[in-house]
PDB file of N, CA and C in Angstrom:
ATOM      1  N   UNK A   1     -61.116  15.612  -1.380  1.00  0.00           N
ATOM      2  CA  UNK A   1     -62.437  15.335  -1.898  1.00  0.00           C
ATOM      3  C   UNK A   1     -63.263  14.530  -0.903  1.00  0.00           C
ATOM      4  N   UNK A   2     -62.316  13.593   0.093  1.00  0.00           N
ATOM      5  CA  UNK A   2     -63.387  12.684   0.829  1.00  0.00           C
ATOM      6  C   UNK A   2     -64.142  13.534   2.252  1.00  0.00           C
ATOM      7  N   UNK A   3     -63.257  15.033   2.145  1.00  0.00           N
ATOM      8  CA  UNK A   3     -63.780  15.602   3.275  1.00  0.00           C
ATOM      9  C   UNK A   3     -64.351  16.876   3.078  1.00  0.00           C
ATOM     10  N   UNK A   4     -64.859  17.044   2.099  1.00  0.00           N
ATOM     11  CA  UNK A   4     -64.895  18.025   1.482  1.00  0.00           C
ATOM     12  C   UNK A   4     -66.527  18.285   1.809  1.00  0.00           C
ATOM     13  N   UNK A   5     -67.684  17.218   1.913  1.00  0.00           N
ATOM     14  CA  UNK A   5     -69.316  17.443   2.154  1.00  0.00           C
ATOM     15  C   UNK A   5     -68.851  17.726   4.028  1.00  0.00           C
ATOM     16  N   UNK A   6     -68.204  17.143   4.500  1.00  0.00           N
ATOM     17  CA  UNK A   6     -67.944  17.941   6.394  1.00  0.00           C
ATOM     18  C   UNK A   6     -67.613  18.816   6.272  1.00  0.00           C
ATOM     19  N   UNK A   7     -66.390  19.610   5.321  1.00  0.00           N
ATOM     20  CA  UNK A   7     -66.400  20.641   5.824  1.00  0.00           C
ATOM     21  C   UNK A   7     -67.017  22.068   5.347  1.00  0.00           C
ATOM     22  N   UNK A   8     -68.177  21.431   4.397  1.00  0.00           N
ATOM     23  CA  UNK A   8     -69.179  22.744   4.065  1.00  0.00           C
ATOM     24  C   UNK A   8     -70.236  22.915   4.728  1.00  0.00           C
ATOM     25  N   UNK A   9     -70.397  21.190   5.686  1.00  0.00           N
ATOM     26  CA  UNK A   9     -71.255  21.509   6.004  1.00  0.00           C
ATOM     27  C   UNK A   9     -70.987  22.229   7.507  1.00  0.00           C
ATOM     28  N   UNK A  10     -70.011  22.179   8.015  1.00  0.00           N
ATOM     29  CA  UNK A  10     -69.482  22.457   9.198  1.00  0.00           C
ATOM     30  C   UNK A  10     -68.526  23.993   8.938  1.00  0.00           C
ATOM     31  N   UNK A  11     -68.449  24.333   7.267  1.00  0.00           N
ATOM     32  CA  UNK A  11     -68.245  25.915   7.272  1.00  0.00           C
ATOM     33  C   UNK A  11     -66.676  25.737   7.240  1.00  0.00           C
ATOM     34  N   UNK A  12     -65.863  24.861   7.134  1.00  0.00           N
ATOM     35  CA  UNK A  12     -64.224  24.712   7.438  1.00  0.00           C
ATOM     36  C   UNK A  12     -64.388  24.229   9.022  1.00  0.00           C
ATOM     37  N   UNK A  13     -64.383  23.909  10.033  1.00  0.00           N
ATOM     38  CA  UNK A  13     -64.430  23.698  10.878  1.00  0.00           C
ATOM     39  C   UNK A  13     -63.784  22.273  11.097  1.00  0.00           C
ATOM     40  N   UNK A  14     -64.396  21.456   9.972  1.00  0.00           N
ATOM     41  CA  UNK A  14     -64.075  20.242  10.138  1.00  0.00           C
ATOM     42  C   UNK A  14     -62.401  20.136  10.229  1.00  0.00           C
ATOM     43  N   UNK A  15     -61.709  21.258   9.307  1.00  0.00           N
ATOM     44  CA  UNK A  15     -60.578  20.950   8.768  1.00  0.00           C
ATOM     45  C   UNK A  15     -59.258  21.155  10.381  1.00  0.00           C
ATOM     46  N   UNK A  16     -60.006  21.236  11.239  1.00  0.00           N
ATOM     47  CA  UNK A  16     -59.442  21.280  12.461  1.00  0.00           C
ATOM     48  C   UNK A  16     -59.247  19.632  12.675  1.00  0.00           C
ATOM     49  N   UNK A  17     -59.778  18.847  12.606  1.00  0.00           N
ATOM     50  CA  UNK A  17     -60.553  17.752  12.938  1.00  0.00           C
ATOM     51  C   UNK A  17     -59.341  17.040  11.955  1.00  0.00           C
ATOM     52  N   UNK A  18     -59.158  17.092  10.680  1.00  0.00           N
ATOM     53  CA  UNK A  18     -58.132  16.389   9.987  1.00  0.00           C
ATOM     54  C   UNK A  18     -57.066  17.144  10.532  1.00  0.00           C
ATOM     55  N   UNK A  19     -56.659  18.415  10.483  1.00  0.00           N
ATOM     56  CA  UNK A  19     -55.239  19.027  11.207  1.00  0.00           C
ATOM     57  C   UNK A  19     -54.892  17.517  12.651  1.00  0.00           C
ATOM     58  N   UNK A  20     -55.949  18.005  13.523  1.00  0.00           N
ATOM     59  CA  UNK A  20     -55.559  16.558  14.588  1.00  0.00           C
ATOM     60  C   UNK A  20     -55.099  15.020  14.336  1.00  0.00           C
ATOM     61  N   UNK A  21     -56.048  14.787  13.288  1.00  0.00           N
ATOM     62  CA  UNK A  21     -56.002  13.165  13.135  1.00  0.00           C
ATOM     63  C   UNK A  21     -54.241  13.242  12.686  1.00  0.00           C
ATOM     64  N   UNK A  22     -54.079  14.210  11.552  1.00  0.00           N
ATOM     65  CA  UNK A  22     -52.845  14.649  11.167  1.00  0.00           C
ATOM     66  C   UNK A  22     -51.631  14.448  12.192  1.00  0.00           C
ATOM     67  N   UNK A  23     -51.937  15.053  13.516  1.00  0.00           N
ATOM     68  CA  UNK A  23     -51.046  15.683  14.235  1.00  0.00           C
ATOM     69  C   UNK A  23     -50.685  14.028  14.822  1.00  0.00           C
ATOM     70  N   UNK A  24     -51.808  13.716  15.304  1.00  0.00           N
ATOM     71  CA  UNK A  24     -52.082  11.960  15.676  1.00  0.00           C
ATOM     72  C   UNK A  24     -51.168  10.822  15.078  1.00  0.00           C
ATOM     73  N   UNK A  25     -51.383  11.206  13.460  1.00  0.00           N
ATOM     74  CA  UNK A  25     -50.568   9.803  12.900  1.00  0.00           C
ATOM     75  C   UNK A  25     -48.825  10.275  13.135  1.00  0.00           C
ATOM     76  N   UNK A  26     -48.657  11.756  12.845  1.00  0.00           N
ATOM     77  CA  UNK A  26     -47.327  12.173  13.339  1.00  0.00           C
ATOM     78  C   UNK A  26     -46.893  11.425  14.650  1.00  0.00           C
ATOM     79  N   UNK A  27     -47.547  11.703  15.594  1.00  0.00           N
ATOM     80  CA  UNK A  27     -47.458  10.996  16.821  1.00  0.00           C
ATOM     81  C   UNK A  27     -47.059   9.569  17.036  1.00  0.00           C
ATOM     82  N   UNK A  28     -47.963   8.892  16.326  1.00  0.00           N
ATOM     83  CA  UNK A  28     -47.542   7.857  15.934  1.00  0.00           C
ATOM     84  C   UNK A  28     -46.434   7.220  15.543  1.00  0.00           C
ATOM     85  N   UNK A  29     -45.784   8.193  14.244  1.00  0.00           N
ATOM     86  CA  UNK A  29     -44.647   7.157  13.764  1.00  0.00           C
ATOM     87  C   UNK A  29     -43.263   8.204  14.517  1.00  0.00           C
ATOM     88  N   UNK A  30     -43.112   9.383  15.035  1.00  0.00           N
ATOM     89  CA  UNK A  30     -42.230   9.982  15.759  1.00  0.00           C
ATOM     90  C   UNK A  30     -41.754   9.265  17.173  1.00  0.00           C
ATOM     91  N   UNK A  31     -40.512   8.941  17.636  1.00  0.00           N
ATOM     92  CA  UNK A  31     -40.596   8.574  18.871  1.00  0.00           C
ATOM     93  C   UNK A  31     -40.720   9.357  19.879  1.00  0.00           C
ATOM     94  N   UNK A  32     -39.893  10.350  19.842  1.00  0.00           N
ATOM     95  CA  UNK A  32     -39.773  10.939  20.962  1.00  0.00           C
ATOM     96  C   UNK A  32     -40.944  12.047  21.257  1.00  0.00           C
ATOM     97  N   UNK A  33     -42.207  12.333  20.650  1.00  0.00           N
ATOM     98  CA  UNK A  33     -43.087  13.389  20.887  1.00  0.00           C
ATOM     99  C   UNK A  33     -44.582  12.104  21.545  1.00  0.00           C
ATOM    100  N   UNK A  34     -44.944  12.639  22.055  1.00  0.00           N
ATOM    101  CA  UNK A  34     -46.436  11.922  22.486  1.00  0.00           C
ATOM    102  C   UNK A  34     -47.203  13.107  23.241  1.00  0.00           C
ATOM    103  N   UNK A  35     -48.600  12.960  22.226  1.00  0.00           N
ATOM    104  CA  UNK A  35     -49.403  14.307  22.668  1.00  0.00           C
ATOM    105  C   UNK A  35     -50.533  13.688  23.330  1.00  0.00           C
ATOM    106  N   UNK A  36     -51.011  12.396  23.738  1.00  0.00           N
ATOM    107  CA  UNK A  36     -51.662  12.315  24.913  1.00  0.00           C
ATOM    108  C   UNK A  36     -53.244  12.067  24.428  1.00  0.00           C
ATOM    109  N   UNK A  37     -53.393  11.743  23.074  1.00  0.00           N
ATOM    110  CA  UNK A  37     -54.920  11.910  22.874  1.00  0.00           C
ATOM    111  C   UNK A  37     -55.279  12.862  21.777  1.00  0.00           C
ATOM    112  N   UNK A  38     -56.504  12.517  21.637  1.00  0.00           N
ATOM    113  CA  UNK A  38     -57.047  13.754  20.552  1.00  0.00           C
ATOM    114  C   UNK A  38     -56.976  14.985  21.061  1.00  0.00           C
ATOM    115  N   UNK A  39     -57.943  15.126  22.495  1.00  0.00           N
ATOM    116  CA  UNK A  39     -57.767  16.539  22.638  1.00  0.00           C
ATOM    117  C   UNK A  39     -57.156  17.764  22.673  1.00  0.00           C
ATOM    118  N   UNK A  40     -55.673  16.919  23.189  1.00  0.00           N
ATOM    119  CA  UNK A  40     -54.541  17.701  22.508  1.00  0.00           C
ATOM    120  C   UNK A  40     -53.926  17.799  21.485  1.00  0.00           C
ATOM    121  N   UNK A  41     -54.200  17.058  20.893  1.00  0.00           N
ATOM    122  CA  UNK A  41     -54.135  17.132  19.148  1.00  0.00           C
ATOM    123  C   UNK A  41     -54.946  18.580  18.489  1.00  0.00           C
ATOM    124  N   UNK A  42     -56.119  18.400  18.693  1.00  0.00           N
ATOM    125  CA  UNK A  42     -57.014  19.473  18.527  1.00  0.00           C
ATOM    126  C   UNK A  42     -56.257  20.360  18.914  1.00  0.00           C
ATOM    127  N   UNK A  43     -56.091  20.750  20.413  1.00  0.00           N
ATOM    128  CA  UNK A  43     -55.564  22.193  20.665  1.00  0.00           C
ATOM    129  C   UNK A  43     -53.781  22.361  20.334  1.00  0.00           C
ATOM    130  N   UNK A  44     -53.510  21.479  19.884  1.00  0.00           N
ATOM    131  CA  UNK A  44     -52.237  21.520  19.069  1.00  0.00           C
ATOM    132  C   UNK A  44     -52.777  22.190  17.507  1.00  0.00           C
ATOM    133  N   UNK A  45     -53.391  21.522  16.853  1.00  0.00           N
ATOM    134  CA  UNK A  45     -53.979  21.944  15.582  1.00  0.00           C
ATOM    135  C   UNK A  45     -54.242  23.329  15.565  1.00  0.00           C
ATOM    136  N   UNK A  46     -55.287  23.585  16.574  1.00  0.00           N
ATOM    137  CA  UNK A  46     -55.908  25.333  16.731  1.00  0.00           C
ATOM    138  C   UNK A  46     -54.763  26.416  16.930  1.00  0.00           C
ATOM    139  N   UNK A  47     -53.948  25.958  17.770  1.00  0.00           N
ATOM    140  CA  UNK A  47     -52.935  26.529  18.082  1.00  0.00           C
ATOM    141  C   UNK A  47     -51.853  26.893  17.075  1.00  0.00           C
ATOM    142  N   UNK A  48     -51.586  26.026  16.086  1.00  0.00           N
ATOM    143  CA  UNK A  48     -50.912  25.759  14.861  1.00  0.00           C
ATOM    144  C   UNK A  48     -51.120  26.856  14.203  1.00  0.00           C
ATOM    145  N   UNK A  49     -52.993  26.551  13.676  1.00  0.00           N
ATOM    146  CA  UNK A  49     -53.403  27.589  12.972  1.00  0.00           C
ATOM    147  C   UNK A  49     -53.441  29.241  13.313  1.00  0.00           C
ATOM    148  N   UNK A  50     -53.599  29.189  14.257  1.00  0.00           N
ATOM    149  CA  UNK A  50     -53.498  31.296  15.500  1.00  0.00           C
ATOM    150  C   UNK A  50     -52.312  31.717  14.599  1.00  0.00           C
ATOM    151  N   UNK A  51     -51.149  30.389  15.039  1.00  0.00           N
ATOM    152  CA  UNK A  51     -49.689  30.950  14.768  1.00  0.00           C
ATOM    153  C   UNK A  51     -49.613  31.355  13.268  1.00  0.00           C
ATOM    154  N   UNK A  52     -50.315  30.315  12.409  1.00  0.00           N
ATOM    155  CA  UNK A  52     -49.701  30.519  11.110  1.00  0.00           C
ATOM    156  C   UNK A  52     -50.635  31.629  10.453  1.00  0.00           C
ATOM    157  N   UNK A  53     -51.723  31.952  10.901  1.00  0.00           N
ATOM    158  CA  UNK A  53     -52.548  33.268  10.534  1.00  0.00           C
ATOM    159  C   UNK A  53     -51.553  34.162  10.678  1.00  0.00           C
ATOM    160  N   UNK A  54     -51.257  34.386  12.104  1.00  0.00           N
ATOM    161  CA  UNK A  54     -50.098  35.516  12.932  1.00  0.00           C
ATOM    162  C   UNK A  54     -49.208  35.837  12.309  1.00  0.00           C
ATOM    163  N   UNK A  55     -48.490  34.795  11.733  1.00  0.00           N
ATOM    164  CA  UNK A  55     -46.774  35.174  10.814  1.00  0.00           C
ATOM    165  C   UNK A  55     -47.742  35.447   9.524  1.00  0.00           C
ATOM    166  N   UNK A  56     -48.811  34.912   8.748  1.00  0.00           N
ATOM    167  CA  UNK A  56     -49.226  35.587   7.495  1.00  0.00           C
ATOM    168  C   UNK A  56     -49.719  37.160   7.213  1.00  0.00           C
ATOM    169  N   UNK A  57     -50.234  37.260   8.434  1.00  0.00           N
ATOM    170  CA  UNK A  57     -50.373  38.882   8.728  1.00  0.00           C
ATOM    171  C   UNK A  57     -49.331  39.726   8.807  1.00  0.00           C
ATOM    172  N   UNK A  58     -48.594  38.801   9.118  1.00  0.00           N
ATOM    173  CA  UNK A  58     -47.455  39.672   9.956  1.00  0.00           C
ATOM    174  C   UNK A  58     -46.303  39.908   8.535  1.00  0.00           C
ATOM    175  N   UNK A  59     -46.086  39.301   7.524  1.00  0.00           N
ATOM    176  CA  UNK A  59     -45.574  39.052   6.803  1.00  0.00           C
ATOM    177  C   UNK A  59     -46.316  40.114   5.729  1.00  0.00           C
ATOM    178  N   UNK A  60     -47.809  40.433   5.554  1.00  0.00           N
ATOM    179  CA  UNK A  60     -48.064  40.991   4.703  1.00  0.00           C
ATOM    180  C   UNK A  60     -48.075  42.637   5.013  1.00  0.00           C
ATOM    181  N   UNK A  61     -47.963  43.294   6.609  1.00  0.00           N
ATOM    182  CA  UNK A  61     -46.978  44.077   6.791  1.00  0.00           C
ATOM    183  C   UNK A  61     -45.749  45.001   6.453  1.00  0.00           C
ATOM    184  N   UNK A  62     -45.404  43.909   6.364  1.00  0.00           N
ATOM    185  CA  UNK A  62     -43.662  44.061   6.237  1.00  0.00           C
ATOM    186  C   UNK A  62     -43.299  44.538   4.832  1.00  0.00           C
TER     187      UNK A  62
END
């Protein structure tokens, strides 16, 4: 609900933006992973999402 006016107004877009912060606090409390910043957070996130479209397609296929 608290992100919900960004991401209509941004069309879903925003929800990239929490995927990162996401990926971030992971980062945080994991030791052994460190992703270096937001930006790779982001393209960790985007990347996430390609994949999990990919296996949902791929799954409805089958």
């Amino acid at each position: 609900m608290i992100t919900l006016p960004a991401s209509l107004l941004t069309l879903g877009l925003f929800s990239f933006i929490v995927n990162a912060w996401t990926i971030m606090i992971a980062d945080h409390f994991v030791t052994n992973i460190s992703m270096g910043g937001f930006l790779n957070s982001l393209l960790a996130a985007i990347i996430i999402v390609i994949f999990h479209n990919l296996l949902k397609d791929r799954n409805k296929i089958c």
